[in-house]
ModelCIF file with pLDDT and N, C-alpha, C, O atoms, coordinates in Angstrom:
data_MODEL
#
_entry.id   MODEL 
#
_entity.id                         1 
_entity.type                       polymer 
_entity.pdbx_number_of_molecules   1 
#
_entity_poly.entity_id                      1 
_entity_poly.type                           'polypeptide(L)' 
_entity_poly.nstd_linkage                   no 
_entity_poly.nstd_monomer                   no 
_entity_poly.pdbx_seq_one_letter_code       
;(UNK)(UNK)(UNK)(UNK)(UNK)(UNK)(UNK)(UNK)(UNK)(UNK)(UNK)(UNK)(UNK)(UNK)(UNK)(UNK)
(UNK)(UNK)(UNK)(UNK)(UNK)(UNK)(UNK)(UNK)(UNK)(UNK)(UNK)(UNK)(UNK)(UNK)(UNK)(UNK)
(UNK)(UNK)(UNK)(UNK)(UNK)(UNK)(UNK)(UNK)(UNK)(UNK)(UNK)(UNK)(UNK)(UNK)(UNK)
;
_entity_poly.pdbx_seq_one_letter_code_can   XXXXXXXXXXXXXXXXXXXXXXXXXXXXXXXXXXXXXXXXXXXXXXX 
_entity_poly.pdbx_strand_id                 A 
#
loop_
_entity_poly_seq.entity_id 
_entity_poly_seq.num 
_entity_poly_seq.mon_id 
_entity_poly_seq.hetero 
1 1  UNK n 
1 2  UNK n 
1 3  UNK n 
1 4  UNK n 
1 5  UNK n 
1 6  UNK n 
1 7  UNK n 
1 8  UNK n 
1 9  UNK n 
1 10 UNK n 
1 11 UNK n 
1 12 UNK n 
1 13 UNK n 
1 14 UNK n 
1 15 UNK n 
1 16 UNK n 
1 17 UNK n 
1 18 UNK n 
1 19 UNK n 
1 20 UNK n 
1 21 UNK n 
1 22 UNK n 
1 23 UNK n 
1 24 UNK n 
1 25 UNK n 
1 26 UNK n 
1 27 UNK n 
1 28 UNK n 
1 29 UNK n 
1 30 UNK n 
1 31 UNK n 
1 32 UNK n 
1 33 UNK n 
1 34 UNK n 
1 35 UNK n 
1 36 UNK n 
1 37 UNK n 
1 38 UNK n 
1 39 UNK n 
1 40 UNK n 
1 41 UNK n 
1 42 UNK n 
1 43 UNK n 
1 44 UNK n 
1 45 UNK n 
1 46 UNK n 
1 47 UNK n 
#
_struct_asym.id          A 
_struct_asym.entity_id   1 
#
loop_
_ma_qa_metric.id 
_ma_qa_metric.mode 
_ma_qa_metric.name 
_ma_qa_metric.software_group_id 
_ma_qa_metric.type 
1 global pLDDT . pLDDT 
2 local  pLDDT . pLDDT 
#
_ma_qa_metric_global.metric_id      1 
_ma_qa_metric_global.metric_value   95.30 
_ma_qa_metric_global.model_id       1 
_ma_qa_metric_global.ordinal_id     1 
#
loop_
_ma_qa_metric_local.label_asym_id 
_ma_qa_metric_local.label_comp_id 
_ma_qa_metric_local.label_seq_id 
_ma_qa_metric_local.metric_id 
_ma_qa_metric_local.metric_value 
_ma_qa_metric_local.model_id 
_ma_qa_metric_local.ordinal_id 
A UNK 1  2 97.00 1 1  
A UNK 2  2 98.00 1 2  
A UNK 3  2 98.00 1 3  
A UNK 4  2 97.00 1 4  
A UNK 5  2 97.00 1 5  
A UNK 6  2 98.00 1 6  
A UNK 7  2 97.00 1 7  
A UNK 8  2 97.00 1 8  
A UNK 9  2 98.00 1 9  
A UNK 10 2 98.00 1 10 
A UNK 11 2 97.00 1 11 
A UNK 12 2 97.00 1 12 
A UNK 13 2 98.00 1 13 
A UNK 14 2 98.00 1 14 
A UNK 15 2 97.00 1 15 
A UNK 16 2 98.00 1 16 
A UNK 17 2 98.00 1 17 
A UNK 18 2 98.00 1 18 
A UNK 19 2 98.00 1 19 
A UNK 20 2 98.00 1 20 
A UNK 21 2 98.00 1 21 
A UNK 22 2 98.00 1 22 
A UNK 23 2 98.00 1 23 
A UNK 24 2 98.00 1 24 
A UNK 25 2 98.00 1 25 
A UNK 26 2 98.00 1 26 
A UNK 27 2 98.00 1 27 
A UNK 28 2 98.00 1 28 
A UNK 29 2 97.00 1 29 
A UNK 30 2 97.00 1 30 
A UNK 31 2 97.00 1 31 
A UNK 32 2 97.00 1 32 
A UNK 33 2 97.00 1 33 
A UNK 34 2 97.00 1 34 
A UNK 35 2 96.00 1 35 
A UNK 36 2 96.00 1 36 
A UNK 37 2 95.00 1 37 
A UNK 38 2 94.00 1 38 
A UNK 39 2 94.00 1 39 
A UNK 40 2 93.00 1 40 
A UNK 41 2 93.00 1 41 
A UNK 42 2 91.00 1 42 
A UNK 43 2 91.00 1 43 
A UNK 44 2 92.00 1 44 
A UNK 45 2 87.00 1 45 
A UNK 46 2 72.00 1 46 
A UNK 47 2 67.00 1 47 
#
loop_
_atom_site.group_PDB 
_atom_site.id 
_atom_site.type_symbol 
_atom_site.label_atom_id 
_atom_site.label_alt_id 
_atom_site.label_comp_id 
_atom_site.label_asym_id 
_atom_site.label_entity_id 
_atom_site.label_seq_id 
_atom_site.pdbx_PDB_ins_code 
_atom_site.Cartn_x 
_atom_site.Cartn_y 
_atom_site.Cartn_z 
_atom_site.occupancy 
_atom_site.B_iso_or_equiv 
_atom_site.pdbx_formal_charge 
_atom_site.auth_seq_id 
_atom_site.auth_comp_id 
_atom_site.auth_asym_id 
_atom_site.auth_atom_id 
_atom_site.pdbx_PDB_model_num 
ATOM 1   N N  . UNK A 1 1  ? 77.298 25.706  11.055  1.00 97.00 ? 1  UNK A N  1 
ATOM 2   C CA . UNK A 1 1  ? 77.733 25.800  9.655   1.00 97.00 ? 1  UNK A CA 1 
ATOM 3   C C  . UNK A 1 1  ? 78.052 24.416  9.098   1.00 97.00 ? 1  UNK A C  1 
ATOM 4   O O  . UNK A 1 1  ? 77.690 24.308  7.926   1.00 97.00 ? 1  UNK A O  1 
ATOM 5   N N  . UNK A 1 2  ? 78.652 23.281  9.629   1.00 98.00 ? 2  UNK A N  1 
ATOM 6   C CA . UNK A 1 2  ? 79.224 22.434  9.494   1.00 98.00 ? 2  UNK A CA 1 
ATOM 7   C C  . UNK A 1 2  ? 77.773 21.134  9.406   1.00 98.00 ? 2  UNK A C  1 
ATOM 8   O O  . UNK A 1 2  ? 77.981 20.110  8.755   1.00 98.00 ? 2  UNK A O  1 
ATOM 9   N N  . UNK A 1 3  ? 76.778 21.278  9.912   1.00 98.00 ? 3  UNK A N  1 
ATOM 10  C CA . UNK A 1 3  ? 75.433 20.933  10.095  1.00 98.00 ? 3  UNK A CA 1 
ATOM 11  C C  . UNK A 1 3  ? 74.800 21.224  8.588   1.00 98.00 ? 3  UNK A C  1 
ATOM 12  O O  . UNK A 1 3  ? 74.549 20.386  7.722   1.00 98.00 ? 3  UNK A O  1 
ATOM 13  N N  . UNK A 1 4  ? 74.569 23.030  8.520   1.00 97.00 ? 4  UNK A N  1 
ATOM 14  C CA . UNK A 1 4  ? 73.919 23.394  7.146   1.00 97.00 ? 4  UNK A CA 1 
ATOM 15  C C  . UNK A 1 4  ? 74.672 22.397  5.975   1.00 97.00 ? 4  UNK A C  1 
ATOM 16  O O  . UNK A 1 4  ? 74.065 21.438  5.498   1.00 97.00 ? 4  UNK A O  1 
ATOM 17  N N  . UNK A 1 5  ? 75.896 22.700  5.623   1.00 97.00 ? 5  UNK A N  1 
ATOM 18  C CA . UNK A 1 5  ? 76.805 22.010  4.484   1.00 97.00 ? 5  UNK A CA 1 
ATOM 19  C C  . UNK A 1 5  ? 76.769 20.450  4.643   1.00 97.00 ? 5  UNK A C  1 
ATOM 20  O O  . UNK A 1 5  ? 77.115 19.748  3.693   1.00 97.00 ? 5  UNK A O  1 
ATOM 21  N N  . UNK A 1 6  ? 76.459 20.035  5.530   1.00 98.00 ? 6  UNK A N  1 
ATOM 22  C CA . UNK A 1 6  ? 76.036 18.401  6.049   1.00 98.00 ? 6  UNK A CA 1 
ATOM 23  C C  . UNK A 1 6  ? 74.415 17.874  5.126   1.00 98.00 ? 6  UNK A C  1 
ATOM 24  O O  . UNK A 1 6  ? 74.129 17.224  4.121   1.00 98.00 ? 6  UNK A O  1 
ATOM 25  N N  . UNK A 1 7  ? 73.760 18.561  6.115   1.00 97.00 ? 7  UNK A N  1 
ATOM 26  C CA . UNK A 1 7  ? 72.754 18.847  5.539   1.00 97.00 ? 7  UNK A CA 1 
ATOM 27  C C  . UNK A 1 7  ? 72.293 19.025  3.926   1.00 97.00 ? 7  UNK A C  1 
ATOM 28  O O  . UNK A 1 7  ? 71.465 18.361  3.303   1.00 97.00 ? 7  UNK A O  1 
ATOM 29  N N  . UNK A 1 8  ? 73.085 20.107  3.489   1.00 97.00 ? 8  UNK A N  1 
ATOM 30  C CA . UNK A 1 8  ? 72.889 20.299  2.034   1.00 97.00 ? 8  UNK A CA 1 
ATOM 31  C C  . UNK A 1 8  ? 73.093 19.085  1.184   1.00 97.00 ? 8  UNK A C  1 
ATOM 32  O O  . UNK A 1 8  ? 72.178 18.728  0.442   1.00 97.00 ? 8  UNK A O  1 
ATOM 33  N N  . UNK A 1 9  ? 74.446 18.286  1.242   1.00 98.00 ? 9  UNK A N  1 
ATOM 34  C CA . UNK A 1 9  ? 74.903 17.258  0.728   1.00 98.00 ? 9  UNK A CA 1 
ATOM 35  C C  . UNK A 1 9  ? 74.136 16.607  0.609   1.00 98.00 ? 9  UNK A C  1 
ATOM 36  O O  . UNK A 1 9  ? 73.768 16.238  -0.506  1.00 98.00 ? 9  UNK A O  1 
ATOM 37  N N  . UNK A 1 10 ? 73.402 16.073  2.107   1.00 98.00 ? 10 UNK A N  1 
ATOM 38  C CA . UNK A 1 10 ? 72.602 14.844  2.156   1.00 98.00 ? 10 UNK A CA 1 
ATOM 39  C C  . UNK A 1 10 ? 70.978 14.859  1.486   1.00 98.00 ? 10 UNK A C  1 
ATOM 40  O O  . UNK A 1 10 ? 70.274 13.865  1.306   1.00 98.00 ? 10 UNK A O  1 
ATOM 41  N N  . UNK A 1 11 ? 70.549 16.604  1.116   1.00 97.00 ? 11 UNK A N  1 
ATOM 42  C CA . UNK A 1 11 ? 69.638 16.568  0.183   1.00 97.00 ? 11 UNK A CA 1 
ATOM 43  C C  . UNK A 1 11 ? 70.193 16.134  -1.397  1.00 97.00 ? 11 UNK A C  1 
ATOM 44  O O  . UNK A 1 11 ? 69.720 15.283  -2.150  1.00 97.00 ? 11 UNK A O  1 
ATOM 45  N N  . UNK A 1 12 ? 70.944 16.711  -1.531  1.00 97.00 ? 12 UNK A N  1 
ATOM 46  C CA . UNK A 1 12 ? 71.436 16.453  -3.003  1.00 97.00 ? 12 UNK A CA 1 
ATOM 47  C C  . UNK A 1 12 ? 71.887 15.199  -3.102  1.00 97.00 ? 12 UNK A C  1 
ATOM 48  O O  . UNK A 1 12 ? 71.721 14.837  -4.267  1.00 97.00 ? 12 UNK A O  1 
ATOM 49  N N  . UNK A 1 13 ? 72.287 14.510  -2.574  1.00 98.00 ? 13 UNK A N  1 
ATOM 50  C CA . UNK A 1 13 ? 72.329 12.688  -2.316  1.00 98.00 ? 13 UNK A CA 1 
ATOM 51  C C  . UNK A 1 13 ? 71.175 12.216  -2.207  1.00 98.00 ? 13 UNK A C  1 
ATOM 52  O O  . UNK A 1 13 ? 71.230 11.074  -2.662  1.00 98.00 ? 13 UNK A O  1 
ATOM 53  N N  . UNK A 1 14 ? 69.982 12.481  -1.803  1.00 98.00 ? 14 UNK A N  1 
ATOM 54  C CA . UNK A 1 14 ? 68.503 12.117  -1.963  1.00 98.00 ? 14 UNK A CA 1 
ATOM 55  C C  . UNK A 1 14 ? 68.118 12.343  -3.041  1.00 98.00 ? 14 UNK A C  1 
ATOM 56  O O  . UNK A 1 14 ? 67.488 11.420  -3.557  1.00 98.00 ? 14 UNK A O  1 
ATOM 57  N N  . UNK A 1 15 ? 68.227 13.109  -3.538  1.00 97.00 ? 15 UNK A N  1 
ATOM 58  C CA . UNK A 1 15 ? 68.305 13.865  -5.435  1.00 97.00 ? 15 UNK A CA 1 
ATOM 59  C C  . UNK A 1 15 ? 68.491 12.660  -6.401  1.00 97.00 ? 15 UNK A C  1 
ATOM 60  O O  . UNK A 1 15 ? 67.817 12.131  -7.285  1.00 97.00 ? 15 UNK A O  1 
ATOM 61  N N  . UNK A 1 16 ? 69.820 12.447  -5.784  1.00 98.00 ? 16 UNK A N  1 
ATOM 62  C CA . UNK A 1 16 ? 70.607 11.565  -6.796  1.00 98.00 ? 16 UNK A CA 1 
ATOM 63  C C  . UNK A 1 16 ? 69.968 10.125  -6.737  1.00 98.00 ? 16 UNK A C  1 
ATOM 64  O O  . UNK A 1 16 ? 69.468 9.393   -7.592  1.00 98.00 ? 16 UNK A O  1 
ATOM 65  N N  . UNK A 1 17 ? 70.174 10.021  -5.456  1.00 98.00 ? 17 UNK A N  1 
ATOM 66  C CA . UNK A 1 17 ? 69.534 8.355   -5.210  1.00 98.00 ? 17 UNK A CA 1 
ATOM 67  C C  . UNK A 1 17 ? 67.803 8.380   -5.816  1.00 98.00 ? 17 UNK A C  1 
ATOM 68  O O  . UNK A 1 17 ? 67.438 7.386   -6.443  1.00 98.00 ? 17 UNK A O  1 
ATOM 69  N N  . UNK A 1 18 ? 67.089 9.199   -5.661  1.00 98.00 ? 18 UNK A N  1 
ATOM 70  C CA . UNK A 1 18 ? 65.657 9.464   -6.305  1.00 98.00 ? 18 UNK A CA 1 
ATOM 71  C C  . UNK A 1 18 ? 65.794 9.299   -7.851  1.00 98.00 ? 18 UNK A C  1 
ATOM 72  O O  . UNK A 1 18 ? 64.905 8.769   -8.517  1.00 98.00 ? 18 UNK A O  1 
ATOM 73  N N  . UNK A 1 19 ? 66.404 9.552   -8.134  1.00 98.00 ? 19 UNK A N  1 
ATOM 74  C CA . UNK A 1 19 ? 66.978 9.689   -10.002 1.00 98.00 ? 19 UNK A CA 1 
ATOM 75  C C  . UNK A 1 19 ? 67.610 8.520   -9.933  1.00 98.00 ? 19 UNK A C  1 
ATOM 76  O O  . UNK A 1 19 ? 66.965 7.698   -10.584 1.00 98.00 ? 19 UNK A O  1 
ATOM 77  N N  . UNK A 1 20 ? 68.360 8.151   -9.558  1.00 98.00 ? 20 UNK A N  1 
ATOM 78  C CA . UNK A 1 20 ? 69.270 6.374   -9.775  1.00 98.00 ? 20 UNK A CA 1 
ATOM 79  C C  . UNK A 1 20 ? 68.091 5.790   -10.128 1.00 98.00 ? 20 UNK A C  1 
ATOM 80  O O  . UNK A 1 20 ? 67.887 5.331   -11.252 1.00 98.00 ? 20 UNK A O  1 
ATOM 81  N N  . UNK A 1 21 ? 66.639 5.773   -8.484  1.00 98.00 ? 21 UNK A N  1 
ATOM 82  C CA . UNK A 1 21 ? 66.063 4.392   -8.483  1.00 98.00 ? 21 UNK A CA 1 
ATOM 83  C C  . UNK A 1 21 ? 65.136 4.789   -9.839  1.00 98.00 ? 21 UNK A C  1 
ATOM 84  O O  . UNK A 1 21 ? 64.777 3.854   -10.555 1.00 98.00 ? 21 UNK A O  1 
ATOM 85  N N  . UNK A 1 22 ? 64.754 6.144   -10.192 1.00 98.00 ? 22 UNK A N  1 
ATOM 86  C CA . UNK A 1 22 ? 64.205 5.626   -11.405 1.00 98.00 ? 22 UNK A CA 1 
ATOM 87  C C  . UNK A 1 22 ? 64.806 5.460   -12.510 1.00 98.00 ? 22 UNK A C  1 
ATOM 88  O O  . UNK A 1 22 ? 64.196 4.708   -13.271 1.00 98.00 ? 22 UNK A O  1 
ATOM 89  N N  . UNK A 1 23 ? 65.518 5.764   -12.799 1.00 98.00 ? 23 UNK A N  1 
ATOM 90  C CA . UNK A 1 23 ? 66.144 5.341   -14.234 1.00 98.00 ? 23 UNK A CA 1 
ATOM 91  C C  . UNK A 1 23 ? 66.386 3.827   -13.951 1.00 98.00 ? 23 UNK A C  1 
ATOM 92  O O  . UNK A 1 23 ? 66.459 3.137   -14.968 1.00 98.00 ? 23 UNK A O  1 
ATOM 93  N N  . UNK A 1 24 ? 66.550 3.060   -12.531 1.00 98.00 ? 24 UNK A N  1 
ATOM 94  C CA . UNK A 1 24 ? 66.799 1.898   -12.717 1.00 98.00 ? 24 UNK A CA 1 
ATOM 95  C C  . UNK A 1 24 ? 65.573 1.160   -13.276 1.00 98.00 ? 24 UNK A C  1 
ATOM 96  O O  . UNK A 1 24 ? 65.613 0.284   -14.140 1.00 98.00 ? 24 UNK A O  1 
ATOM 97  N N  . UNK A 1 25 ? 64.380 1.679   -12.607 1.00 98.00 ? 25 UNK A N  1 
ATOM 98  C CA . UNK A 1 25 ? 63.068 1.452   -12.399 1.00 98.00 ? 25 UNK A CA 1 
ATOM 99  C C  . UNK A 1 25 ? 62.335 1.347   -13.869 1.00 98.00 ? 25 UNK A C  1 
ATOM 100 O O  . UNK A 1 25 ? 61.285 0.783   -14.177 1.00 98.00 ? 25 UNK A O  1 
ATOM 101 N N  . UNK A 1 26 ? 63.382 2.186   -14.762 1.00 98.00 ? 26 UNK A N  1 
ATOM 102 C CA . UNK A 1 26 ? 63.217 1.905   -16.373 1.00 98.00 ? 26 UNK A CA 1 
ATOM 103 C C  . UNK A 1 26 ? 63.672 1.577   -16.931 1.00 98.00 ? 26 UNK A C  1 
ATOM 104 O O  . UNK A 1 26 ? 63.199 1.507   -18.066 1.00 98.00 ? 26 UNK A O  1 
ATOM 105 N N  . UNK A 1 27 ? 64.635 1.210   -16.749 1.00 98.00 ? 27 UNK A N  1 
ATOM 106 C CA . UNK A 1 27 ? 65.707 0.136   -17.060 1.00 98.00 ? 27 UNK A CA 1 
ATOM 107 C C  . UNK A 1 27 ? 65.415 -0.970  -16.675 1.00 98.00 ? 27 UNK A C  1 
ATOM 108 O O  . UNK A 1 27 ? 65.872 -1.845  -17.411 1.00 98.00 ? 27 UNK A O  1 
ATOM 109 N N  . UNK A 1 28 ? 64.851 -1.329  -15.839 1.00 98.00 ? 28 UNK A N  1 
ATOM 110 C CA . UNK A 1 28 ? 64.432 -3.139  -15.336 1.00 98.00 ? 28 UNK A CA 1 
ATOM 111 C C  . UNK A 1 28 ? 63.262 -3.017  -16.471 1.00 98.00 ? 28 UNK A C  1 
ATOM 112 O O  . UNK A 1 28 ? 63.411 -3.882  -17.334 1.00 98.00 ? 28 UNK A O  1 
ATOM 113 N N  . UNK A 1 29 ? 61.820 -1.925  -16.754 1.00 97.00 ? 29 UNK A N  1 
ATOM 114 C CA . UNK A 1 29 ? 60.692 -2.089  -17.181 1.00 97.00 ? 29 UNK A CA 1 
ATOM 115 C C  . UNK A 1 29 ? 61.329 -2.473  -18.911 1.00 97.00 ? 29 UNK A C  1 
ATOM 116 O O  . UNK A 1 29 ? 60.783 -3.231  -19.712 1.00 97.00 ? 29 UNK A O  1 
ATOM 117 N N  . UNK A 1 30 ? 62.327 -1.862  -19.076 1.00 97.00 ? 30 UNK A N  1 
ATOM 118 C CA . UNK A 1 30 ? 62.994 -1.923  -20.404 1.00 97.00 ? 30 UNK A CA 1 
ATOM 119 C C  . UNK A 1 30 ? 63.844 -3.308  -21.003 1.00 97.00 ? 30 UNK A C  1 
ATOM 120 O O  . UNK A 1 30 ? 64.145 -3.656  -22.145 1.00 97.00 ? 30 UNK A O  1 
ATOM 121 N N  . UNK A 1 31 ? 64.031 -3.804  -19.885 1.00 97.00 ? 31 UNK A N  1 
ATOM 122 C CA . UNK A 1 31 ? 65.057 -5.228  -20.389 1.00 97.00 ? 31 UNK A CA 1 
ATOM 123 C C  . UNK A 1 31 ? 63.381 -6.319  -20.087 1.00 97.00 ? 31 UNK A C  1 
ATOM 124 O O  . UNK A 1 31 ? 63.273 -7.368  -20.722 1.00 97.00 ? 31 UNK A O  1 
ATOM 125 N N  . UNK A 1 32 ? 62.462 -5.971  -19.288 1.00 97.00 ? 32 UNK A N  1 
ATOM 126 C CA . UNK A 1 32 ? 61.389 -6.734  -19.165 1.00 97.00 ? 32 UNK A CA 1 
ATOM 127 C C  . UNK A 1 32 ? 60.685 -7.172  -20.789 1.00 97.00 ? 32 UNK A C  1 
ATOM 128 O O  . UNK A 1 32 ? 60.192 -8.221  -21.204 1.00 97.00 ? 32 UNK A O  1 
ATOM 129 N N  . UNK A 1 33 ? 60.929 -5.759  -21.459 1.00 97.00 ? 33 UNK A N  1 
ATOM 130 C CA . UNK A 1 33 ? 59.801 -5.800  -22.818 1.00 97.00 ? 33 UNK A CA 1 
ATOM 131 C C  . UNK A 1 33 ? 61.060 -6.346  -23.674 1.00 97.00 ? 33 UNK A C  1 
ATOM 132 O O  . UNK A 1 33 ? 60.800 -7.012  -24.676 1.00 97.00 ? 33 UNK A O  1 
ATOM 133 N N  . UNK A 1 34 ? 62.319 -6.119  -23.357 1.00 97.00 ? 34 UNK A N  1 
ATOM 134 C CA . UNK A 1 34 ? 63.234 -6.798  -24.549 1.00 97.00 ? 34 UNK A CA 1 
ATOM 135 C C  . UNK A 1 34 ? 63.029 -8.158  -24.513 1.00 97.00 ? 34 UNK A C  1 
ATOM 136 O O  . UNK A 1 34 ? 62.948 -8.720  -25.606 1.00 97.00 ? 34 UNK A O  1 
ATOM 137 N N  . UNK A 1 35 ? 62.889 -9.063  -23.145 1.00 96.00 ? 35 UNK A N  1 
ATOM 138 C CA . UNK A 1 35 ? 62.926 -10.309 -22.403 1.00 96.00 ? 35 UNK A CA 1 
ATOM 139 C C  . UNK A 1 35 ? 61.665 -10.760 -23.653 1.00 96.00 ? 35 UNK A C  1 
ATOM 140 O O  . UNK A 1 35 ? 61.941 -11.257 -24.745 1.00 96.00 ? 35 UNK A O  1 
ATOM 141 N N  . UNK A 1 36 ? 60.701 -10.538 -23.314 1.00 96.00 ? 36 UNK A N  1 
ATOM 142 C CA . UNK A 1 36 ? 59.121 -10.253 -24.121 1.00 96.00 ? 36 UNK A CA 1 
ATOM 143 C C  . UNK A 1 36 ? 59.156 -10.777 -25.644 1.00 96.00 ? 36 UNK A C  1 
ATOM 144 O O  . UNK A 1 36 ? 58.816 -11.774 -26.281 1.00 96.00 ? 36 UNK A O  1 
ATOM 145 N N  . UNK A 1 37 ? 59.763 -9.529  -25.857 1.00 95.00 ? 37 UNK A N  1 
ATOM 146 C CA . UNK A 1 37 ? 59.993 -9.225  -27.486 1.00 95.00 ? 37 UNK A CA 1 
ATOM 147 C C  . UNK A 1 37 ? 61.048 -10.434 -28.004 1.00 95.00 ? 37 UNK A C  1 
ATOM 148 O O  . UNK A 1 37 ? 60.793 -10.748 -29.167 1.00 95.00 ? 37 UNK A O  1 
ATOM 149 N N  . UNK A 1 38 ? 62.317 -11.286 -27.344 1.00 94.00 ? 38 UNK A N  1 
ATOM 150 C CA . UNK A 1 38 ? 63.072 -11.860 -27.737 1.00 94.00 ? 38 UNK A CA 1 
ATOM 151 C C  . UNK A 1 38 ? 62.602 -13.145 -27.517 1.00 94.00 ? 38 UNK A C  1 
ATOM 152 O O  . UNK A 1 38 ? 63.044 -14.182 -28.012 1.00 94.00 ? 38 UNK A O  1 
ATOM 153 N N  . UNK A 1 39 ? 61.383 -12.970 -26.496 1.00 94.00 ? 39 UNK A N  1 
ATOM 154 C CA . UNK A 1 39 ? 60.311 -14.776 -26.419 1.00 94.00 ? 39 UNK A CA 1 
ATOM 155 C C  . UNK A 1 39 ? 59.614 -14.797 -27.709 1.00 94.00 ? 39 UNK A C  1 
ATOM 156 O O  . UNK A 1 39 ? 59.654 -15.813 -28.403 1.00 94.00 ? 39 UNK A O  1 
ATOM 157 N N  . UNK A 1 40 ? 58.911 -13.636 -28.120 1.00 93.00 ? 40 UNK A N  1 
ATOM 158 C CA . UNK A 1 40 ? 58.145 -13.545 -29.378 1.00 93.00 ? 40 UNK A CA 1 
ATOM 159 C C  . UNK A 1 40 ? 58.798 -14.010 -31.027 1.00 93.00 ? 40 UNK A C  1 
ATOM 160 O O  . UNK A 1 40 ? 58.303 -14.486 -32.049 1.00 93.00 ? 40 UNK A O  1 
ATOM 161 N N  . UNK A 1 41 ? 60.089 -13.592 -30.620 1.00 93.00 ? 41 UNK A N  1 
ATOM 162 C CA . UNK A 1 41 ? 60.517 -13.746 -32.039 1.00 93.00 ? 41 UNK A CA 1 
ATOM 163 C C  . UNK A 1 41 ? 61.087 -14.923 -32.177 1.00 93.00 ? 41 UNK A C  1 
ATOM 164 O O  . UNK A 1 41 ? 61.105 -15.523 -33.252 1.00 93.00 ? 41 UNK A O  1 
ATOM 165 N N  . UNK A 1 42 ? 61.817 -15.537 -30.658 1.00 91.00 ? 42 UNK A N  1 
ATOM 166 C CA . UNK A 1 42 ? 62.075 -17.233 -30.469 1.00 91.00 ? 42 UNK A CA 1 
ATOM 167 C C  . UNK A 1 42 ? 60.795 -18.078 -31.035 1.00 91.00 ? 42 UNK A C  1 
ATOM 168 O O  . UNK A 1 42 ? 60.719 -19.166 -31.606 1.00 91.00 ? 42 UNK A O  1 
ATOM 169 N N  . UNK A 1 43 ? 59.892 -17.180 -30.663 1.00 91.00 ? 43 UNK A N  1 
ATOM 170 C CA . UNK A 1 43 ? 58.472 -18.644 -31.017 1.00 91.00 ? 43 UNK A CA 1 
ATOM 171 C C  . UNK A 1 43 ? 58.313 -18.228 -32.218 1.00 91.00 ? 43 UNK A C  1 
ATOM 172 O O  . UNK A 1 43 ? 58.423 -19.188 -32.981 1.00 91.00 ? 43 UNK A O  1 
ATOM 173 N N  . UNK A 1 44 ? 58.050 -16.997 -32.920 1.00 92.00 ? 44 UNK A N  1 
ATOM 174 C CA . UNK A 1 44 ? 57.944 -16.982 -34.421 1.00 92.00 ? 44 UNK A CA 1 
ATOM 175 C C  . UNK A 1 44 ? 59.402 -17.594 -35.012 1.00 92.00 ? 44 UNK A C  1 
ATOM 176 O O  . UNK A 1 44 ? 59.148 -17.978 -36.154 1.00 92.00 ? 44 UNK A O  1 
ATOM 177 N N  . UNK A 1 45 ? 60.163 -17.727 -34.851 1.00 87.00 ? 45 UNK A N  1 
ATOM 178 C CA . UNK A 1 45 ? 61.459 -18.074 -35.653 1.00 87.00 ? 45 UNK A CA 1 
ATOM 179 C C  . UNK A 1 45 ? 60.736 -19.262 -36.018 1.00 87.00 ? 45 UNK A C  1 
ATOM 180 O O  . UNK A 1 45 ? 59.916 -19.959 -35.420 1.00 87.00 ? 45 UNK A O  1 
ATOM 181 N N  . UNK A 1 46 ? 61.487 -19.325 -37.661 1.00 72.00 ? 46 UNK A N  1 
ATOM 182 C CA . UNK A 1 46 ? 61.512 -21.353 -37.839 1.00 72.00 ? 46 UNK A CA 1 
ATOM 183 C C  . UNK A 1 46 ? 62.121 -22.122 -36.863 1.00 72.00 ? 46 UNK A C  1 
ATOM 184 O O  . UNK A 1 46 ? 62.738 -21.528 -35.979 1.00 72.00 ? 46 UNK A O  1 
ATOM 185 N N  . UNK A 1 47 ? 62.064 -23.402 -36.852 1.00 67.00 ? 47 UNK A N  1 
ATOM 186 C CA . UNK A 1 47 ? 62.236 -24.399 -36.518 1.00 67.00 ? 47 UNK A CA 1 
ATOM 187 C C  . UNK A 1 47 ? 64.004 -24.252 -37.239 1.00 67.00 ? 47 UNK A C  1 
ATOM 188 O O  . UNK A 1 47 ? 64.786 -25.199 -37.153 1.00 67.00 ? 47 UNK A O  1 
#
């Protein structure tokens, strides 16, 4: 019993950690295109 409820946890902690790395995984792709977008408008800005 103490195994099953072990067990269970450590799927639903795989769950979680699976969902962390992607939302991180879009969150890095997301500050990448801001990075991008804030070079673009540095070089269009005036002088």
């Amino acid at each position: 019993a103490q195994h099953d409820e072990t067990a269970a946890r450590a799927g639903g902690l795989r769950h979680q950690i699976a969902h962390l790395a992607a939302a991180l995984t879009e969150t890095e792709a997301r500050l990448a295109d801001l990075a991008t977008t804030r070079k673009a408008i540095a070089e269009l800005a005036p002088a």
